[in-house]
N, C-alpha and C. Protein backbone atom coordinates (compact mmCIF):
# COMPACT_ATOMS: atom_id res chain seq x y z
N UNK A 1 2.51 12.61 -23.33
CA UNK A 1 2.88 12.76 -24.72
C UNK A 1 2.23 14.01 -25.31
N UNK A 2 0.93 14.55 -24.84
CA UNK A 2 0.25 15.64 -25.72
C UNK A 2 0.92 16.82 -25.21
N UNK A 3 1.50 16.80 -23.41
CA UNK A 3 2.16 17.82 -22.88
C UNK A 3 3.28 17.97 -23.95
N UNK A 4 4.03 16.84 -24.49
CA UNK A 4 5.28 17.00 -25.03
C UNK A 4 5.12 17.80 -26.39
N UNK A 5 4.10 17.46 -27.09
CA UNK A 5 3.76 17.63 -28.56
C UNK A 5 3.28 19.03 -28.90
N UNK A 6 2.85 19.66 -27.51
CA UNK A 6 1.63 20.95 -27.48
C UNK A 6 2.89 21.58 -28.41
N UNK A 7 3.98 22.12 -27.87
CA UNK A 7 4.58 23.54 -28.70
C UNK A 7 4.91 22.70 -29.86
N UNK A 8 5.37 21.94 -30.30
CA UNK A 8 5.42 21.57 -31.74
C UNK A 8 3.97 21.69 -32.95
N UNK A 9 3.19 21.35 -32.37
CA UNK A 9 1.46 21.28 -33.15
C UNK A 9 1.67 23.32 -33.26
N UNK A 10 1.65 23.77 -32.10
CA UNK A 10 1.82 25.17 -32.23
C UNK A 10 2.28 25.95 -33.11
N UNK A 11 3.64 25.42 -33.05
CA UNK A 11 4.13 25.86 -34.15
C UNK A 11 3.94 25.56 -35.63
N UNK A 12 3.45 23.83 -35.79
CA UNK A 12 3.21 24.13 -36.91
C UNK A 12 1.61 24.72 -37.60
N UNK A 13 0.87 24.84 -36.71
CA UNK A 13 -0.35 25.18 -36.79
C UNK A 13 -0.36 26.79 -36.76
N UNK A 14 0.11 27.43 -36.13
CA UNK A 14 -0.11 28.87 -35.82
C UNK A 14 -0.86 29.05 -34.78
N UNK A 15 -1.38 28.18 -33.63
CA UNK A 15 -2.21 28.12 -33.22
C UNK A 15 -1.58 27.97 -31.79
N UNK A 16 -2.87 27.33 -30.85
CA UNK A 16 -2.47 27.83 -29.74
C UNK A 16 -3.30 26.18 -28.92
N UNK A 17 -2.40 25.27 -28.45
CA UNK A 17 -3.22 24.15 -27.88
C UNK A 17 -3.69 24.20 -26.25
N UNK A 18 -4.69 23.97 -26.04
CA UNK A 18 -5.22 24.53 -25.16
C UNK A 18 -5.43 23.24 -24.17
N UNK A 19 -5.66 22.11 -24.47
CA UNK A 19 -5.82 20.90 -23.85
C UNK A 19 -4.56 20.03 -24.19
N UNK A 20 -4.21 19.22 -23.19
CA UNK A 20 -3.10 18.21 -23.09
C UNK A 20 -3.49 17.03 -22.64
N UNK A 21 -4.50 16.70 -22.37
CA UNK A 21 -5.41 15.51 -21.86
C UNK A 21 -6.30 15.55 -22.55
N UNK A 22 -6.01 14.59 -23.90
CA UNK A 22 -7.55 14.32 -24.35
C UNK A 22 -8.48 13.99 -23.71
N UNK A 23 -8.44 12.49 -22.60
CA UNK A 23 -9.40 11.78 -21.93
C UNK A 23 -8.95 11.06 -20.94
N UNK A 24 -9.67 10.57 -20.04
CA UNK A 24 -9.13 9.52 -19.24
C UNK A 24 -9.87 8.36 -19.20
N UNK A 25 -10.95 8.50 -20.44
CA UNK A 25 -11.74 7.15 -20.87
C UNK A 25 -11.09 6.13 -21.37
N UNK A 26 -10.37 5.66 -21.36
CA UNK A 26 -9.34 4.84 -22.20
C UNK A 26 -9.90 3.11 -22.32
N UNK A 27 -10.75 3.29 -23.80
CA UNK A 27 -11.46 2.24 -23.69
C UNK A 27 -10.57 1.41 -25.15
N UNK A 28 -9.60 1.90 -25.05
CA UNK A 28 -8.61 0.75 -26.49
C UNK A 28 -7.58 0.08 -25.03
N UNK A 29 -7.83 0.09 -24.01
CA UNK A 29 -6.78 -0.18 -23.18
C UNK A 29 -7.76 -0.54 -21.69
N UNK A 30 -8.83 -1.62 -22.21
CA UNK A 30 -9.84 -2.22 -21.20
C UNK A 30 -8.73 -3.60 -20.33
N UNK A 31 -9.08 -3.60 -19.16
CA UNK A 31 -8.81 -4.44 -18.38
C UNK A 31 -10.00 -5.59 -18.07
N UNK A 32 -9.52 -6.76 -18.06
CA UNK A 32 -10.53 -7.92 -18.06
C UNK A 32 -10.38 -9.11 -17.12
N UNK A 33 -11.11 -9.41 -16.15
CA UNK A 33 -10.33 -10.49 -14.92
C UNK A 33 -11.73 -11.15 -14.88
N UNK A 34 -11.48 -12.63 -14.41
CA UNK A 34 -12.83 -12.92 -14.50
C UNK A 34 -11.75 -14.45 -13.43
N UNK A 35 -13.04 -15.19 -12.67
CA UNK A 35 -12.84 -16.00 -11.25
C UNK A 35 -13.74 -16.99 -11.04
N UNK A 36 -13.52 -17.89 -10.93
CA UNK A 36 -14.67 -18.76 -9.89
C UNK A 36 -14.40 -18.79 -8.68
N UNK A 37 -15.49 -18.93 -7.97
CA UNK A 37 -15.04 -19.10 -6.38
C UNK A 37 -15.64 -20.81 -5.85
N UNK A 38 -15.09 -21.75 -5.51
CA UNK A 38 -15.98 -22.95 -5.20
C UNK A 38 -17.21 -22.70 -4.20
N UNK A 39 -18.70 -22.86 -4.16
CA UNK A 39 -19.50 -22.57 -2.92
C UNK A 39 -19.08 -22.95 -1.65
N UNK A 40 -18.21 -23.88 -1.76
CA UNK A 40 -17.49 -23.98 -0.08
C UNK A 40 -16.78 -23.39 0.37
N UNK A 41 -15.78 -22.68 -0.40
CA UNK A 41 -15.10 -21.63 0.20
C UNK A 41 -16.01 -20.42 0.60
N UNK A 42 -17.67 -20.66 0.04
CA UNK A 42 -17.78 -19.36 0.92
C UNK A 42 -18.83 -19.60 1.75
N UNK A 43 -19.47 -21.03 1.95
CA UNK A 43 -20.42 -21.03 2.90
C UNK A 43 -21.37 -21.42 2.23
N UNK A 44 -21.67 -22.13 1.14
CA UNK A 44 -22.82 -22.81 0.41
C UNK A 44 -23.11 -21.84 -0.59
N UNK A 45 -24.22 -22.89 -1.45
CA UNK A 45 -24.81 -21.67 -2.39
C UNK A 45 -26.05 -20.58 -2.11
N UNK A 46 -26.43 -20.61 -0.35
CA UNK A 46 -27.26 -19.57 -0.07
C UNK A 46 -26.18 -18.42 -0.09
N UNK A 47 -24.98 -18.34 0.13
CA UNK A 47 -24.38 -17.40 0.08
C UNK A 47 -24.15 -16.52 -1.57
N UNK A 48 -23.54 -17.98 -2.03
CA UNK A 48 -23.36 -17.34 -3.59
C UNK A 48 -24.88 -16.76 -4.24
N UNK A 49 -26.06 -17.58 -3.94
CA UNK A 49 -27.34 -16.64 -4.30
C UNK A 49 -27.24 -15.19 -3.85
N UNK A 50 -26.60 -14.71 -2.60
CA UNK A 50 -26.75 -13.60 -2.07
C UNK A 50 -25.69 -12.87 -2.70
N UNK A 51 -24.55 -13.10 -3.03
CA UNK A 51 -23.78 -12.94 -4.20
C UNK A 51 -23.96 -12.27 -5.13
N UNK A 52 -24.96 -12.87 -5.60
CA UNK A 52 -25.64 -13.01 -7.68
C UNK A 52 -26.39 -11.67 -7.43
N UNK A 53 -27.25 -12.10 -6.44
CA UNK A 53 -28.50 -11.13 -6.53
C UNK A 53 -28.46 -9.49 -6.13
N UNK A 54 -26.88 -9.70 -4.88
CA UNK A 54 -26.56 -8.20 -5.07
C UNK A 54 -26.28 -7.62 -6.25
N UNK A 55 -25.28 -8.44 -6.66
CA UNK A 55 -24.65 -7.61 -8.17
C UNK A 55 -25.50 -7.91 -9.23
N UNK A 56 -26.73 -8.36 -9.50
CA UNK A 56 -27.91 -8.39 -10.26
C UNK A 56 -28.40 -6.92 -9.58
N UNK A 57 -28.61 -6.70 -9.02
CA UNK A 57 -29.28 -5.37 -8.10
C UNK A 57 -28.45 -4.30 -8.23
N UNK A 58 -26.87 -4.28 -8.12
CA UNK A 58 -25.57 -3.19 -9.15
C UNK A 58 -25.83 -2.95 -10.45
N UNK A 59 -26.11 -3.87 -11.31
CA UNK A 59 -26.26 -4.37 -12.82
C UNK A 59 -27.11 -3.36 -13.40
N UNK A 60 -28.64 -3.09 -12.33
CA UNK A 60 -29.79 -2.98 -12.78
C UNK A 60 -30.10 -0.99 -12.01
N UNK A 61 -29.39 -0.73 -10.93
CA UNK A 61 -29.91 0.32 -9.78
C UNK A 61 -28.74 1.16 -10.15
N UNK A 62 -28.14 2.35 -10.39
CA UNK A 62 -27.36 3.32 -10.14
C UNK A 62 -26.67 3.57 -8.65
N UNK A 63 -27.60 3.15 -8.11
CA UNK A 63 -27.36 3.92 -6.24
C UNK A 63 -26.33 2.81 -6.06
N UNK A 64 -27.08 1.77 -6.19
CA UNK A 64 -26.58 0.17 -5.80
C UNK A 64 -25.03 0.40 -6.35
N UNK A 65 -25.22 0.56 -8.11
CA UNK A 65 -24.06 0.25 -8.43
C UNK A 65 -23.06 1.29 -7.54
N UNK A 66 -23.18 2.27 -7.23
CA UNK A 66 -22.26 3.58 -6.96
C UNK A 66 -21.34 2.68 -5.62
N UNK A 67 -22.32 2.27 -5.30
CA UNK A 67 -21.94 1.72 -3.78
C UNK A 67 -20.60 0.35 -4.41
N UNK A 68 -21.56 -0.84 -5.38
CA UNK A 68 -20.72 -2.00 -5.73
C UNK A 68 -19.50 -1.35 -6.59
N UNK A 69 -19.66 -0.45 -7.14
CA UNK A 69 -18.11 0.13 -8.48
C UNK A 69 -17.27 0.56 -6.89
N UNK A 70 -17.50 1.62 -5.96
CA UNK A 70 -16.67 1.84 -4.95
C UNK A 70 -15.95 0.75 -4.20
N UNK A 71 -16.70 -0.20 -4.21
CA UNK A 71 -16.23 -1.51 -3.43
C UNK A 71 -14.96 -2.09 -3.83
N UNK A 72 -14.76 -2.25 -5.84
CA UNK A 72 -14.18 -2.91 -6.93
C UNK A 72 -13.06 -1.88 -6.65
N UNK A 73 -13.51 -0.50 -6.61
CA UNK A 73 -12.23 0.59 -7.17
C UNK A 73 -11.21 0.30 -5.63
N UNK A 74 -11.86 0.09 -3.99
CA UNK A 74 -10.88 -0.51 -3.46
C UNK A 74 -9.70 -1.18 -3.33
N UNK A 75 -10.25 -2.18 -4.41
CA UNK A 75 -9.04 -3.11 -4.48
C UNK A 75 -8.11 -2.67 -5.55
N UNK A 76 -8.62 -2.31 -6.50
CA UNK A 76 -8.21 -1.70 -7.53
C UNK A 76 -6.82 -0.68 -6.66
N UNK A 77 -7.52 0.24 -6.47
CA UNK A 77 -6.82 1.63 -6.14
C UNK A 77 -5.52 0.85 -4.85
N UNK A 78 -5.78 -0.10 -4.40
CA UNK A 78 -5.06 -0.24 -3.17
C UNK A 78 -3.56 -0.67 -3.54
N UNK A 79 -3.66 -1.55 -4.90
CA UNK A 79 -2.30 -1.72 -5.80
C UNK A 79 -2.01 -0.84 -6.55
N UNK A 80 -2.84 -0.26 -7.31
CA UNK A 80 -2.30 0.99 -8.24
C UNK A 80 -1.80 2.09 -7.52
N UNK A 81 -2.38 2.72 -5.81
CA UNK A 81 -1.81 3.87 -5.33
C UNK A 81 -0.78 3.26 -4.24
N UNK A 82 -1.39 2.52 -3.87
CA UNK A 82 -0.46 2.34 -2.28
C UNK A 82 0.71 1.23 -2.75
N UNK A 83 0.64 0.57 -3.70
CA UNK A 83 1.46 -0.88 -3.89
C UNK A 83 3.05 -0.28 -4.97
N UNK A 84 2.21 0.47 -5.97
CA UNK A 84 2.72 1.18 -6.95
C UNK A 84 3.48 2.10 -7.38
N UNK A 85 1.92 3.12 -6.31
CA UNK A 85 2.62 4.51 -6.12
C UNK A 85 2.33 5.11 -7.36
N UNK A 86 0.76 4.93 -7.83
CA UNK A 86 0.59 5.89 -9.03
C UNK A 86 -0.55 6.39 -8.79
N UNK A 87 -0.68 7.54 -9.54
CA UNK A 87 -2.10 8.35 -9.89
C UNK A 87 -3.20 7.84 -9.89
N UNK A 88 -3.82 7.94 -8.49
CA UNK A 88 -5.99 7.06 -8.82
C UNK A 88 -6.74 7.57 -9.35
N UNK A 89 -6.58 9.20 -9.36
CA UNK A 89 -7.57 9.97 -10.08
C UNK A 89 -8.01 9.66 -11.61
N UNK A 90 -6.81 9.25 -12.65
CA UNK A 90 -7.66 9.45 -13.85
C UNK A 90 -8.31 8.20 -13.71
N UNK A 91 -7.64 6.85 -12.87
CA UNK A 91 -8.18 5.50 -12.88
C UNK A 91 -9.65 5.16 -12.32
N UNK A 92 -10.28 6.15 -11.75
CA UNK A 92 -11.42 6.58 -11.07
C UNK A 92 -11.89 6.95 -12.07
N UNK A 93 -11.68 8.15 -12.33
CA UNK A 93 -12.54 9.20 -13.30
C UNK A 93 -13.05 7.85 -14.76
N UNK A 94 -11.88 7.40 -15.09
CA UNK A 94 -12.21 6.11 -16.33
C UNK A 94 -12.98 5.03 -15.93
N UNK A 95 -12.96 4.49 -14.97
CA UNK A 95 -14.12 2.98 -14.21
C UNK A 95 -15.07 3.98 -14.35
N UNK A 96 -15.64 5.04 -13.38
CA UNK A 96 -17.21 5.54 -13.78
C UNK A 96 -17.96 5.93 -15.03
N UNK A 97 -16.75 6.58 -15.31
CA UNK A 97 -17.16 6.83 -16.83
C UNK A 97 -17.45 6.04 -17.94
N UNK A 98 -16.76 5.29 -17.36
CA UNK A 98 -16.99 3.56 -18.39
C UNK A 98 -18.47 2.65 -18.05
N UNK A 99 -18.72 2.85 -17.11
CA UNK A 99 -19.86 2.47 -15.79
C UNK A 99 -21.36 2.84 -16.40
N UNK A 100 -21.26 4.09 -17.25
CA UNK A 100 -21.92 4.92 -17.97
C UNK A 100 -22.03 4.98 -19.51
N UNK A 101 -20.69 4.37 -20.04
CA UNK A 101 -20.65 4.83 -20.98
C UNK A 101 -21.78 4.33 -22.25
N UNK A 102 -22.82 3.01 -22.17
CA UNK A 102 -23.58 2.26 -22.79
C UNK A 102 -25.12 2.88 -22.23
N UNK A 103 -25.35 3.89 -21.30
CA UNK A 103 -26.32 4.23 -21.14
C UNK A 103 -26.64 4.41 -18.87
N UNK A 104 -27.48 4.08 -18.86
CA UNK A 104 -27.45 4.42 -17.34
C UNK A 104 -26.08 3.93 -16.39
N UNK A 105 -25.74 4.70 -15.77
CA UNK A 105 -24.74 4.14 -14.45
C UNK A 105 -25.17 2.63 -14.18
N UNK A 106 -23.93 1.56 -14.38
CA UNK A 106 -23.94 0.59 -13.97
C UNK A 106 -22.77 -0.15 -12.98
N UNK A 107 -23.11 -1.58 -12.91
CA UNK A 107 -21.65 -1.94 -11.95
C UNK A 107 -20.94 -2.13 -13.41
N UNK A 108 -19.54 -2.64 -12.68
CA UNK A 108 -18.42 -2.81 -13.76
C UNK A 108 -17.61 -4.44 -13.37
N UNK A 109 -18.71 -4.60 -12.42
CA UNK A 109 -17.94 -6.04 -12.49
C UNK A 109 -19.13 -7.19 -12.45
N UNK A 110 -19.49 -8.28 -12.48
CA UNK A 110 -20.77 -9.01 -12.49
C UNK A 110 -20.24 -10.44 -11.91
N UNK A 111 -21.54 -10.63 -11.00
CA UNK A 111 -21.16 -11.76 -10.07
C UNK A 111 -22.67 -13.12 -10.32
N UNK A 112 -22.08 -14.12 -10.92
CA UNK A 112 -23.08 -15.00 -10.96
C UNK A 112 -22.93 -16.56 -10.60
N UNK A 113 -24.14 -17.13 -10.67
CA UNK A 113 -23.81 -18.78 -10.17
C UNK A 113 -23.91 -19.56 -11.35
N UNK A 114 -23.15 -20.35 -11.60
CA UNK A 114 -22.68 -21.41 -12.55
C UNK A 114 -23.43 -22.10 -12.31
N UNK A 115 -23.30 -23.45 -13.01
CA UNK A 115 -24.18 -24.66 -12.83
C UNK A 115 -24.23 -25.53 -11.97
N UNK A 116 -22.67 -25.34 -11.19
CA UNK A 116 -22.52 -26.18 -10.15
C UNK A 116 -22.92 -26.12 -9.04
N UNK A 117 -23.35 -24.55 -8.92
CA UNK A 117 -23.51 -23.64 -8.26
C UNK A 117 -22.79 -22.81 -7.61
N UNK A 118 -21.32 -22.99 -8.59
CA UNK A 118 -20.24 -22.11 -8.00
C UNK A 118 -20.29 -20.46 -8.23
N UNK A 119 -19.70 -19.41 -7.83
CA UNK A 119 -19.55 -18.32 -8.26
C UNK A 119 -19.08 -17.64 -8.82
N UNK A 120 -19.00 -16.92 -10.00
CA UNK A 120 -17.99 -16.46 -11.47
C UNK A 120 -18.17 -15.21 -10.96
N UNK A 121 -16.97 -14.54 -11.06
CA UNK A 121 -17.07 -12.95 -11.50
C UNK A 121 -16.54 -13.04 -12.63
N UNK A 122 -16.75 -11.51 -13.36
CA UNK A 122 -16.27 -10.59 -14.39
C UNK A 122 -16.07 -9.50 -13.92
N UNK A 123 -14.75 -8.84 -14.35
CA UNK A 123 -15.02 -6.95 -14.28
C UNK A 123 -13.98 -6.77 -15.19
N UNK A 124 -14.61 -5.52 -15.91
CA UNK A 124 -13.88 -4.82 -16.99
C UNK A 124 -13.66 -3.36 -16.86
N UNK A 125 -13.12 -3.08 -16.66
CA UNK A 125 -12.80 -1.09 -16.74
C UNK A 125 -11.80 -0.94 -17.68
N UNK A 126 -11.70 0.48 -17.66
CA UNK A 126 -10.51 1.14 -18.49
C UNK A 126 -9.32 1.14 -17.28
N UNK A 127 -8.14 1.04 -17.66
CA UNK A 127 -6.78 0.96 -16.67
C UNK A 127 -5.98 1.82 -17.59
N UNK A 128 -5.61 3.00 -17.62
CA UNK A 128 -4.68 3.83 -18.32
C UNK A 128 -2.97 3.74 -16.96
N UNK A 129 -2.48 2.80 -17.19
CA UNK A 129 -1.53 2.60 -16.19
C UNK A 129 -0.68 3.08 -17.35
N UNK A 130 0.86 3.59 -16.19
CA UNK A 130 2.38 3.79 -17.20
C UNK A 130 3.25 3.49 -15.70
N UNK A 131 4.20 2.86 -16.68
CA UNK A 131 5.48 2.55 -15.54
C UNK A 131 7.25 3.53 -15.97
N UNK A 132 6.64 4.43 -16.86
CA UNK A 132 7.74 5.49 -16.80
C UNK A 132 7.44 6.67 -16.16
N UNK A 133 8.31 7.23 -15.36
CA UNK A 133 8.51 8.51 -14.71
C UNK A 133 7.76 8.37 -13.64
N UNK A 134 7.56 9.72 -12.54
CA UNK A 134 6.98 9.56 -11.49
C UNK A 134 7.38 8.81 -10.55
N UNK A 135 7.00 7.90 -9.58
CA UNK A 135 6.90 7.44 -8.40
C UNK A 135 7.58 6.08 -9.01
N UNK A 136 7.09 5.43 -9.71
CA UNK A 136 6.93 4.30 -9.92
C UNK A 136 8.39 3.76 -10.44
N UNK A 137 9.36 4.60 -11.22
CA UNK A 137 10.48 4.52 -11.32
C UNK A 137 11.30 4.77 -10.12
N UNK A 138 10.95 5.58 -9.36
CA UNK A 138 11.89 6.06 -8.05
C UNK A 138 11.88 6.06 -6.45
N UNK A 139 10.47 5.69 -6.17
CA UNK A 139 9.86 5.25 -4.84
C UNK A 139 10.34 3.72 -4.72
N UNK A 140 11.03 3.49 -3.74
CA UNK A 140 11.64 2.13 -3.56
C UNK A 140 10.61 1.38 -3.09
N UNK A 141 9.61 1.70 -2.48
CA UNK A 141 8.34 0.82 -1.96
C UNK A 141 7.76 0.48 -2.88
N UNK A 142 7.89 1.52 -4.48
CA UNK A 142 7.00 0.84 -5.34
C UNK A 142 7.75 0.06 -6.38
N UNK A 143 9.08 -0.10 -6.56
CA UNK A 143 9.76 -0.78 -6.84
C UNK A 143 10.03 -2.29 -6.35
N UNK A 144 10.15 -2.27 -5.24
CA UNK A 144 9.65 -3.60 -4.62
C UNK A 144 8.50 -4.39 -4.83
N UNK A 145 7.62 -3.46 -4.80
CA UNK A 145 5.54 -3.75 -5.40
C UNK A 145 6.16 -4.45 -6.69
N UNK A 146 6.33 -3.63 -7.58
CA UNK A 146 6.60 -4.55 -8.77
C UNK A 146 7.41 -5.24 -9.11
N UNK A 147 8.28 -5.27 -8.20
CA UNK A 147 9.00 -7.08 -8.38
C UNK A 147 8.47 -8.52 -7.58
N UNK A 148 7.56 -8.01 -6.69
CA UNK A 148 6.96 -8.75 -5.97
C UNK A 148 5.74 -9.33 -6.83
N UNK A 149 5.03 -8.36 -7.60
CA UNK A 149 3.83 -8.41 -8.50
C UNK A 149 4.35 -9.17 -9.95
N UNK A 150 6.10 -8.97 -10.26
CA UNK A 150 6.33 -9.64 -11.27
C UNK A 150 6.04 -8.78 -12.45
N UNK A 151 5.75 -7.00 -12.21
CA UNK A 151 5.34 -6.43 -13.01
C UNK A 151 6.87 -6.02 -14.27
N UNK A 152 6.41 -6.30 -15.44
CA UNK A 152 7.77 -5.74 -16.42
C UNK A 152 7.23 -4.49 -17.33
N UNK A 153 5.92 -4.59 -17.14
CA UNK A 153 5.00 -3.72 -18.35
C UNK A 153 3.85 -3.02 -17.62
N UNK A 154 3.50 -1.82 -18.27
CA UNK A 154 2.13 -1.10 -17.65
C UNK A 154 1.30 -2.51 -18.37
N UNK A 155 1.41 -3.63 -19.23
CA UNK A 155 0.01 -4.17 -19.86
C UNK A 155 -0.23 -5.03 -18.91
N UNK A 156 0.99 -5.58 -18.09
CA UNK A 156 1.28 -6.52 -16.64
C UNK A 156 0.16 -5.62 -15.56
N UNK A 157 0.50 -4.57 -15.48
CA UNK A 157 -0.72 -4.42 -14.49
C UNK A 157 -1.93 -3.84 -14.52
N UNK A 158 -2.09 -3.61 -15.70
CA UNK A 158 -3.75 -3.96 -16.14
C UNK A 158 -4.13 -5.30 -16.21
């Protein structure tokens, strides 16, 4: 849209627009998923402790997190590029940046034990998805992705 708008602002400005990408922080357009896992599906709650305490250790370490946000953007990126057929770069550039944006590099997703001693995640990033133009209208592999996914809307796959 800012590509579209640049020579109009131009003209009425006298001026000359120099940027077409404000950002790729896109934090009015956060994505939010959150899970339990039962401790038996994963092997007791020594496991889910080992669980907690990594992503307590993401939460708290930069290095850690760099490693746990890469892990998240996997799955992430594996439907948005390969399923889809869209752009990972700004969707990257927005999870770290977001990762950061409250003060030191952190994780972006958080893994803890309930009372039962089951396992909850959370993760929140920015998702600047669009399902006009590009690939996503005309790549038949990713056309299929989103009828398979049930997708009707970019808000569907955030």
């Amino acid at each position: 849209m800012a590509e579209a708008v640049a020579p109009l602002i131009e003209q009425l400005t006298g001026g000359h627009v120099y940027l077409r990408i404000i950002s790729n922080l896109a934090t009015k357009r956060l994505a939010k998923a959150w899970c339990t896992v039962p401790k038996e599906s994963l092997g007791g709650e020594a496991v889910v402790d080992g669980i907690a305490y990594a992503s307590a250790f993401a939460e708290a370490d930069p290095y850690r997190a760099a490693t746990h946000n890469k892990g998240a953007m996997n799955g992430i990126i594996a439907v948005v590029s390969l399923q889809l057929e869209m752009t990972t770069r700004a969707i990257e550039a927005g999870a770290h940046a977001y990762a950061a944006l409250k003060g030191p590099y952190t994780s972006i997703s958080k893994w803890t034990k309930n009372k039962n001693g089951d396992l909850e995640g959370t993760i929140e990033l920015p998702m600047a998805v669009g399902l006009i133009g590009g690939a996503v209208k005309t790549h038949p592999i990713a056309r299929i992705a989103m009828k398979i996914l049930n997708v009707k809307s970019a808000k569907r796959v955030r």
